[in-house]
PDB file of N, CA and C in Angstrom:
ATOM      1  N   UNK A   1      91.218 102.398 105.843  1.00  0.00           N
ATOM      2  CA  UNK A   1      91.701 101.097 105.410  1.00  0.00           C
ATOM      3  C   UNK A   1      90.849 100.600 104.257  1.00  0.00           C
ATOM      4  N   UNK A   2      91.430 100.120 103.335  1.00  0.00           N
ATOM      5  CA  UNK A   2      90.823  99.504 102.538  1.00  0.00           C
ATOM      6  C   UNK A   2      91.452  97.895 102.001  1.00  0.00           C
ATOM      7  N   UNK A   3      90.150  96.750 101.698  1.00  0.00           N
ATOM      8  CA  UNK A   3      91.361  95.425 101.573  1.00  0.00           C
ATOM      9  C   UNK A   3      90.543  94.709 100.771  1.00  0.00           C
ATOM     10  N   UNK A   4      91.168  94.203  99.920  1.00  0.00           N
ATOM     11  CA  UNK A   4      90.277  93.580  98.668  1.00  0.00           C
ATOM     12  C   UNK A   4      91.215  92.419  99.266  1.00  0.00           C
ATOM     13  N   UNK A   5      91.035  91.449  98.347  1.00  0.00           N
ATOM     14  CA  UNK A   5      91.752  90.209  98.390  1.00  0.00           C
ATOM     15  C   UNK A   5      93.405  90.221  97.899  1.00  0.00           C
ATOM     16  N   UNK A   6      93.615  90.797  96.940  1.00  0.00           N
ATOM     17  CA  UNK A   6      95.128  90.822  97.370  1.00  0.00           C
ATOM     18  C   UNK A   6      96.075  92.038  97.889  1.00  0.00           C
ATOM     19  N   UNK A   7      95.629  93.210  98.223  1.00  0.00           N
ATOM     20  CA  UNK A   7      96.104  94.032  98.571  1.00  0.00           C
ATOM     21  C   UNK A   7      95.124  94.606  99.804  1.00  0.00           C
ATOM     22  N   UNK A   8      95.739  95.104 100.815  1.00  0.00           N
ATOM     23  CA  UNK A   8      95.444  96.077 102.303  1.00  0.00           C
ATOM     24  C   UNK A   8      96.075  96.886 101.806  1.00  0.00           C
ATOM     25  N   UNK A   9      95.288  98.110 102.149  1.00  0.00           N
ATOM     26  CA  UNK A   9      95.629  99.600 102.022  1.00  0.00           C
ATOM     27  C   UNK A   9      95.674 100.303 103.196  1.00  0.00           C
ATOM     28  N   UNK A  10      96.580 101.205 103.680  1.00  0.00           N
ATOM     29  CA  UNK A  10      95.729 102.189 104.827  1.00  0.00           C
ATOM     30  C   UNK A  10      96.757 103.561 104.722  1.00  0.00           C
ATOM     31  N   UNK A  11      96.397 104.408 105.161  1.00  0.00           N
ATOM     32  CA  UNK A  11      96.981 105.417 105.414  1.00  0.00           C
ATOM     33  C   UNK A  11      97.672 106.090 106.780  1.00  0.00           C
ATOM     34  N   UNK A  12      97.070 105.115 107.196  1.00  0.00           N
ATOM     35  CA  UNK A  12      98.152 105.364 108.707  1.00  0.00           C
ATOM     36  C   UNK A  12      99.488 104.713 109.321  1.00  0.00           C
ATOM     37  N   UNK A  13     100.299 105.724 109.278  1.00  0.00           N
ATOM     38  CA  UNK A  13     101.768 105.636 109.574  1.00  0.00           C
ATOM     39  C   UNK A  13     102.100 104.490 110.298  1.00  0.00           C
ATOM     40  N   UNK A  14     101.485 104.856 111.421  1.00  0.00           N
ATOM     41  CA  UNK A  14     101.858 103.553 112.939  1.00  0.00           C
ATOM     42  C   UNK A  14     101.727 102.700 112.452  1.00  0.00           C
ATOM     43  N   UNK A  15     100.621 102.137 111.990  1.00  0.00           N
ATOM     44  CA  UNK A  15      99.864 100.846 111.462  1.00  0.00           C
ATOM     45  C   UNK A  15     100.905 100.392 110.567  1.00  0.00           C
ATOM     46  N   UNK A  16     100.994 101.483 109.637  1.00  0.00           N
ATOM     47  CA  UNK A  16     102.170 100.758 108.101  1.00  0.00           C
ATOM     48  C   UNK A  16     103.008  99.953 109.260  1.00  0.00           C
ATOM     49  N   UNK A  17     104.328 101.191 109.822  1.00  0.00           N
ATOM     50  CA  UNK A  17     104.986 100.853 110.608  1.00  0.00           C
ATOM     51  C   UNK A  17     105.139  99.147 111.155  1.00  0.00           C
ATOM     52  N   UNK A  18     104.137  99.247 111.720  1.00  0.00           N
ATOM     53  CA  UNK A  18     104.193  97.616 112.909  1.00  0.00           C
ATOM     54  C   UNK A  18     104.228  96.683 111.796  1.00  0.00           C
ATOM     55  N   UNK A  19     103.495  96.518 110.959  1.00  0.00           N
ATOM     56  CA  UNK A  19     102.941  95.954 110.029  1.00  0.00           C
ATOM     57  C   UNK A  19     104.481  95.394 109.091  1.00  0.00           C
ATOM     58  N   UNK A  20     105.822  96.364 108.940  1.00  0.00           N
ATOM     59  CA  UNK A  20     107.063  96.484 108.424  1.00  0.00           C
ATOM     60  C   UNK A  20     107.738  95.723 109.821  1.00  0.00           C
ATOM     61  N   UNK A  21     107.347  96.012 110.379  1.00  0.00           N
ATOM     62  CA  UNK A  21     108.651  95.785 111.847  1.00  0.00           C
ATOM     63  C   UNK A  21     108.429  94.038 112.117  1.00  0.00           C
ATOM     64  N   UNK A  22     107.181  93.922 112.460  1.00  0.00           N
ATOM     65  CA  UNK A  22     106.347  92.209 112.421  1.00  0.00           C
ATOM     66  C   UNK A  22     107.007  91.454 111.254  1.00  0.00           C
ATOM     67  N   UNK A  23     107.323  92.029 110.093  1.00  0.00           N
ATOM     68  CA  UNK A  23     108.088  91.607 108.979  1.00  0.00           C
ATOM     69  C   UNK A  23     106.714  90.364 108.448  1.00  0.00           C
ATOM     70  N   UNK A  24     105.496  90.751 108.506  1.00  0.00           N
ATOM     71  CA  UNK A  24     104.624  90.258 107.815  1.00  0.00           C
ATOM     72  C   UNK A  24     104.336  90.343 105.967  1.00  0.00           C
ATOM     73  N   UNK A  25     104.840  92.104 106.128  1.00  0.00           N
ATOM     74  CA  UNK A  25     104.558  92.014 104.283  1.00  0.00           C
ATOM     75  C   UNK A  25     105.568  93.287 104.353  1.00  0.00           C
ATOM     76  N   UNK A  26     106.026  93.814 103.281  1.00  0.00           N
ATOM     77  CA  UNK A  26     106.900  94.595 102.988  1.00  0.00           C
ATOM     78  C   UNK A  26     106.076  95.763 101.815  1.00  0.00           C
ATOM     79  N   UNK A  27     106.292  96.921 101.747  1.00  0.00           N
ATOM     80  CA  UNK A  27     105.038  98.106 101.306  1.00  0.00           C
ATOM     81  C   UNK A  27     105.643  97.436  99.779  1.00  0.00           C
ATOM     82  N   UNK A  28     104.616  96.985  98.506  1.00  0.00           N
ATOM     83  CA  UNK A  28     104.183  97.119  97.675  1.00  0.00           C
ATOM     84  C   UNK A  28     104.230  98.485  96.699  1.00  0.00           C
ATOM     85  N   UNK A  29     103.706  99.079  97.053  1.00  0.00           N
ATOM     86  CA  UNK A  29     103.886 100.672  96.767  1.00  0.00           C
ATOM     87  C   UNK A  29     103.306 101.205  97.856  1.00  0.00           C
ATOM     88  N   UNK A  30     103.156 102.969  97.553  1.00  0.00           N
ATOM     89  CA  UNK A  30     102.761 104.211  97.958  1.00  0.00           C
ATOM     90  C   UNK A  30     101.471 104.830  97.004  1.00  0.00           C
ATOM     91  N   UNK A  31     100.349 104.951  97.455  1.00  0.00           N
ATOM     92  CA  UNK A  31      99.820 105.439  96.503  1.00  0.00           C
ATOM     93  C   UNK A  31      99.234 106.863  96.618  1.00  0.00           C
ATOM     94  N   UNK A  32      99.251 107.881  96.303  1.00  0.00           N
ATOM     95  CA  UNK A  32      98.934 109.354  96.430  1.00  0.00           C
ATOM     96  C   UNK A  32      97.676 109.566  95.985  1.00  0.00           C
ATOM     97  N   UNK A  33      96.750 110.016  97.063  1.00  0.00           N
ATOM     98  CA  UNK A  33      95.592 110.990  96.881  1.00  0.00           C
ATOM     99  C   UNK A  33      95.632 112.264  97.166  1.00  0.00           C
ATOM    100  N   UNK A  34      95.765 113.388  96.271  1.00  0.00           N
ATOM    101  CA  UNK A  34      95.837 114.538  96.802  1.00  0.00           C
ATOM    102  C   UNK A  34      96.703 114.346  97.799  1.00  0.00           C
ATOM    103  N   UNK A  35      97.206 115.004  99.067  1.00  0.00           N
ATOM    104  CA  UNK A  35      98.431 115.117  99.545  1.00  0.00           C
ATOM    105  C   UNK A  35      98.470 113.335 100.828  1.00  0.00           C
ATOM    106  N   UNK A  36      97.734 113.060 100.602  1.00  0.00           N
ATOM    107  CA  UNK A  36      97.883 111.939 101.627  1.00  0.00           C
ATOM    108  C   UNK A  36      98.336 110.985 101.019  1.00  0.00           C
ATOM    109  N   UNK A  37      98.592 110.194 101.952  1.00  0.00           N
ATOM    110  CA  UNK A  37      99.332 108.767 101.123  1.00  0.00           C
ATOM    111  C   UNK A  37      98.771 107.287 102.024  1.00  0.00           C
ATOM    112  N   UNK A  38      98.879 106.496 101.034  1.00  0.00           N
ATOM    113  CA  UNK A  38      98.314 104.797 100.882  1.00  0.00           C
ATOM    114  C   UNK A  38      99.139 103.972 101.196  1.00  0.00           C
ATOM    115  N   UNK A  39      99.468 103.462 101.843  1.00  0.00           N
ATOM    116  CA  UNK A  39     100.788 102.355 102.080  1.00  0.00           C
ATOM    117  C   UNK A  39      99.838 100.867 101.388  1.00  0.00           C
ATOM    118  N   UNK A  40     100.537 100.382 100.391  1.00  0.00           N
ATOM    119  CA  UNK A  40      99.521  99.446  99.764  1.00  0.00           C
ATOM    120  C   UNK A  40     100.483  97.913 100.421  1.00  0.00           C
ATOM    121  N   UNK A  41     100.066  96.914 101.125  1.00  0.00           N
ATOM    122  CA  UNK A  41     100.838  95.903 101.166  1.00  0.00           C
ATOM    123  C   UNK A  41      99.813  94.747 101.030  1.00  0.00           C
ATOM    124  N   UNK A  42     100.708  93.385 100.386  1.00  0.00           N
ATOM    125  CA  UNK A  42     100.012  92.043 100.063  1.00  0.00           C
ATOM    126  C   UNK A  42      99.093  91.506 101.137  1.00  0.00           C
ATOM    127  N   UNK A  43      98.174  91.086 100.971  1.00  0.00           N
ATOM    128  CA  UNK A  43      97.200  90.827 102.033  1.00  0.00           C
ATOM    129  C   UNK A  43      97.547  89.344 102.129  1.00  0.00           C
ATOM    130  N   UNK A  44      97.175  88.791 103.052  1.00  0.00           N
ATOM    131  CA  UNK A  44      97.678  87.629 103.672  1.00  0.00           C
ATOM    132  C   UNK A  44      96.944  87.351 105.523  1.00  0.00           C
ATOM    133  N   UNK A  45      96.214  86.373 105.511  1.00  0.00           N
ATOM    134  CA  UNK A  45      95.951  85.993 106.986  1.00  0.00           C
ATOM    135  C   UNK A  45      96.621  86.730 107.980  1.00  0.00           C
ATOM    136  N   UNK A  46      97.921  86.243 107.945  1.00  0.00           N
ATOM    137  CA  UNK A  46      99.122  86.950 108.554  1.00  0.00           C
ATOM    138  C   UNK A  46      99.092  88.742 109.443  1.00  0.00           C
ATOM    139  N   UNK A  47      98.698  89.023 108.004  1.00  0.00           N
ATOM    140  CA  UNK A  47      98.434  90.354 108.031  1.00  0.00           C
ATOM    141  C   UNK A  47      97.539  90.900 108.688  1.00  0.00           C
ATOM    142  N   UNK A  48      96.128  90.426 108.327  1.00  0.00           N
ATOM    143  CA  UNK A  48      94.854  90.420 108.792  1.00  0.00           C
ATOM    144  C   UNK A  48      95.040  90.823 110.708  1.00  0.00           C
ATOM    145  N   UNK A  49      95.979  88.904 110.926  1.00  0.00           N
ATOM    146  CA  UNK A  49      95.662  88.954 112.362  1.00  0.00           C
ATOM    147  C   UNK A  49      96.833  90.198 112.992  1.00  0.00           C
ATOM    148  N   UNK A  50      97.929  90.528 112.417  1.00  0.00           N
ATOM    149  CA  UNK A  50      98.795  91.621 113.021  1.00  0.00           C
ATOM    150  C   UNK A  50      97.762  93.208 112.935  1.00  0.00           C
ATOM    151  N   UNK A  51      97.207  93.166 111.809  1.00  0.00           N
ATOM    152  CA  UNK A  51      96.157  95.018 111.348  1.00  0.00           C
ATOM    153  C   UNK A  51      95.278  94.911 113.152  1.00  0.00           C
ATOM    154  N   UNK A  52      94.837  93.170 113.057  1.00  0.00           N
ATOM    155  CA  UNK A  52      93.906  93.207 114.695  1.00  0.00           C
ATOM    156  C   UNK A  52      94.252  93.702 115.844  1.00  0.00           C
ATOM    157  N   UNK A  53      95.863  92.632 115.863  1.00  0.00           N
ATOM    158  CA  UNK A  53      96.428  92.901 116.834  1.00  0.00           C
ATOM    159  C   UNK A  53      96.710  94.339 117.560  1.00  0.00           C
ATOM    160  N   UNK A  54      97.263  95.019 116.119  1.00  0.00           N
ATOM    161  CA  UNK A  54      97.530  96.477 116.549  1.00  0.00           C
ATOM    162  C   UNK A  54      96.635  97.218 117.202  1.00  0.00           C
ATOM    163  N   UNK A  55      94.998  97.323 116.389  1.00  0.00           N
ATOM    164  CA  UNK A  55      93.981  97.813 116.768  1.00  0.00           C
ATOM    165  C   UNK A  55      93.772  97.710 118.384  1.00  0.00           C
ATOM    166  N   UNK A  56      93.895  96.046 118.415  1.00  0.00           N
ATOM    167  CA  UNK A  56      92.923  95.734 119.868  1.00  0.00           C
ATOM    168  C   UNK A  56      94.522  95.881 120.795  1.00  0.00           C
ATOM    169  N   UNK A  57      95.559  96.941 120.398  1.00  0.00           N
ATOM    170  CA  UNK A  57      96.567  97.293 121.360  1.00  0.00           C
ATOM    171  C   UNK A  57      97.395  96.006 122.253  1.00  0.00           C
ATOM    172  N   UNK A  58      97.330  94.666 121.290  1.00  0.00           N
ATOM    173  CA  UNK A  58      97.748  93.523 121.717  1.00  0.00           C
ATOM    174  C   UNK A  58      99.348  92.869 120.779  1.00  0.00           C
ATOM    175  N   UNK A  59      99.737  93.589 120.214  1.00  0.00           N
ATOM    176  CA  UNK A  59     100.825  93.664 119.125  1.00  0.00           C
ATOM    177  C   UNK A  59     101.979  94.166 119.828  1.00  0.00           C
ATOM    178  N   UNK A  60     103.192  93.072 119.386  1.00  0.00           N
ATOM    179  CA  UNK A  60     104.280  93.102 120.405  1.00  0.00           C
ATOM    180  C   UNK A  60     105.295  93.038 119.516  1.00  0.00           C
ATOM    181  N   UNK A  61     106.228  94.262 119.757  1.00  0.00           N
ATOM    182  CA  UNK A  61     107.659  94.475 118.376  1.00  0.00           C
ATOM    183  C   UNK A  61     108.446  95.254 119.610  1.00  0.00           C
ATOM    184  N   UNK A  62     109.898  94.800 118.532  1.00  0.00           N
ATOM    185  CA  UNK A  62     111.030  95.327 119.432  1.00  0.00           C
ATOM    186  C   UNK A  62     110.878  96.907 119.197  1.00  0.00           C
ATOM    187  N   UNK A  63     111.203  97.680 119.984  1.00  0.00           N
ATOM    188  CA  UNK A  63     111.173  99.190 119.623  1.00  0.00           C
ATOM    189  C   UNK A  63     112.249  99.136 118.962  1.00  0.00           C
ATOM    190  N   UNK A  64     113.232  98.628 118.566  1.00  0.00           N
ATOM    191  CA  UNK A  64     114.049  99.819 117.469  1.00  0.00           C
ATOM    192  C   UNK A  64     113.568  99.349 116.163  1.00  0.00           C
ATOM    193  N   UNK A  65     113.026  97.783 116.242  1.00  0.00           N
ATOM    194  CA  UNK A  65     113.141  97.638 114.254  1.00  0.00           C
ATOM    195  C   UNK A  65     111.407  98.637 114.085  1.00  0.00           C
ATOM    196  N   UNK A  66     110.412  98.873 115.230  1.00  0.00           N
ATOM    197  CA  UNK A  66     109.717  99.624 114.769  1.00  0.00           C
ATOM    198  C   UNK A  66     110.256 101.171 114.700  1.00  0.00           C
ATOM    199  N   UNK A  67     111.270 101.603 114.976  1.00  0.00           N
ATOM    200  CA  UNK A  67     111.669 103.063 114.762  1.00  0.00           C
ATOM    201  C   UNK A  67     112.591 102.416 113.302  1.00  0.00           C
ATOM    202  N   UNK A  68     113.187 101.801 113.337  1.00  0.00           N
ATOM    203  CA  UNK A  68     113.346 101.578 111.865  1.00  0.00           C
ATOM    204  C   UNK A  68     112.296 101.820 110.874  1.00  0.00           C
ATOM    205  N   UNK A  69     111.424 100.980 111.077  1.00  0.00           N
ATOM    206  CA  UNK A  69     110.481 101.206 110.043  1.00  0.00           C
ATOM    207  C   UNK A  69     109.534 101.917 109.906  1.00  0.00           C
ATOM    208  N   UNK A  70     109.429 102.879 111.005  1.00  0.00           N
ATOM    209  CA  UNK A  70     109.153 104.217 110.684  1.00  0.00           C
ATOM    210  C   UNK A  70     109.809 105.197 109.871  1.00  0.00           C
ATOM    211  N   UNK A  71     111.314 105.222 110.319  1.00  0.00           N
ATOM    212  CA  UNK A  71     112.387 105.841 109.372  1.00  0.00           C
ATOM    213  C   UNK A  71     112.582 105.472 108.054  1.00  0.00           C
ATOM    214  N   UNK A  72     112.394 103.868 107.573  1.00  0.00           N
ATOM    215  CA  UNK A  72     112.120 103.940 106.091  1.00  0.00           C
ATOM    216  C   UNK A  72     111.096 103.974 105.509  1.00  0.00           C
ATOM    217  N   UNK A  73     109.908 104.401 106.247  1.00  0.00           N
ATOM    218  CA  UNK A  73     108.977 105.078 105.637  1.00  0.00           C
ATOM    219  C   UNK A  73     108.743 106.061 105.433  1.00  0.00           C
ATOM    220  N   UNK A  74     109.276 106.946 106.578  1.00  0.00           N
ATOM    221  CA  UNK A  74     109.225 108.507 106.563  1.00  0.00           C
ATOM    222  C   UNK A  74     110.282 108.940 105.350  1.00  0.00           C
ATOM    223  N   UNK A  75     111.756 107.959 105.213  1.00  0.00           N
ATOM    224  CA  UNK A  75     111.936 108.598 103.937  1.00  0.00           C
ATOM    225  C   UNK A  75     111.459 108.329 102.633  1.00  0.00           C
ATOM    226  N   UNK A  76     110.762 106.988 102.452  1.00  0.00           N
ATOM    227  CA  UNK A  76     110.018 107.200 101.448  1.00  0.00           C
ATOM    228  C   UNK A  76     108.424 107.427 100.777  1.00  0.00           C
ATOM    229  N   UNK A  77     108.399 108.428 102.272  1.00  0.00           N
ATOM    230  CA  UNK A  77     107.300 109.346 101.881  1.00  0.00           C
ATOM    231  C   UNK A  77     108.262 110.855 101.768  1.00  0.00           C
ATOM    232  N   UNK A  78     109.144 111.320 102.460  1.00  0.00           N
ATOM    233  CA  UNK A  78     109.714 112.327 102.337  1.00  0.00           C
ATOM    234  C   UNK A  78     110.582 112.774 101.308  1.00  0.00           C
ATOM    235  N   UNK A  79     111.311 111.383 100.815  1.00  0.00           N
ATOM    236  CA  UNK A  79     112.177 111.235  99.628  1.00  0.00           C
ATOM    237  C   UNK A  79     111.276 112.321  98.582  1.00  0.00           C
ATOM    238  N   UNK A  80     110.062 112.017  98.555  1.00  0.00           N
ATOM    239  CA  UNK A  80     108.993 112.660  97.451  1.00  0.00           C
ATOM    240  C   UNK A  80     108.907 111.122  97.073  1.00  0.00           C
ATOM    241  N   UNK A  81     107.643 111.752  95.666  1.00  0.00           N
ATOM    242  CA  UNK A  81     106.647 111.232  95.092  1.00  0.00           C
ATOM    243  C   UNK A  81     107.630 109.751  94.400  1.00  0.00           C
ATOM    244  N   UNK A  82     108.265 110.285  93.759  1.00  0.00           N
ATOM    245  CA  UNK A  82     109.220 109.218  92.814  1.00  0.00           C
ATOM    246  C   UNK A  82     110.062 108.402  93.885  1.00  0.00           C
ATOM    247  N   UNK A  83     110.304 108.759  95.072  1.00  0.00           N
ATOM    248  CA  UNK A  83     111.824 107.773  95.968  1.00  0.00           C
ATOM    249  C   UNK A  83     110.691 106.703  96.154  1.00  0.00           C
ATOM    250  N   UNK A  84     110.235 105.539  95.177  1.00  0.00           N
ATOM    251  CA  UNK A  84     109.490 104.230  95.635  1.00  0.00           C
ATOM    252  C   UNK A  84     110.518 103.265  95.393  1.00  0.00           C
TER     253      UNK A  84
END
């Protein structure tokens, strides 16, 4: 994870995921290091306390809009480099 003041970064899927489903921030871009990838989204309080929530396993979403938003992430990490 990385989080400056206006952007949170992380590279982990789940996390993006909840983070899309909570409908707190919406991915910004994708950013590519060598084969891994950055889900970059607007930082915001908001955000902060949902990244916690998840961690401390206290974060509560309907299961399908989080299989949703797994699925539009997986395709636009799968789409390739350019489907942003």
């Amino acid at each position: 994870m990385n989080r400056n003041q206006d952007l949170f970064s992380t590279n982990d899927l789940s996390l993006a995921a909840a983070i899309i489903a909570t409908r707190t921030s919406s991915v910004s871009q994708i950013d590519w290091k060598g084969r891994e990838a950055f889900f970059q989204f607007h930082n915001s309080p908001t955000l902060e306390r949902v990244v916690s929530e998840f961690w401390n396993k206290d974060l509560s979403s309907d299961c399908l809009t989080y299989f949703e938003a797994m699925r539009y992430l997986k395709k636009r990490l799968f789409g390739g480099r350019d489907a942003q």
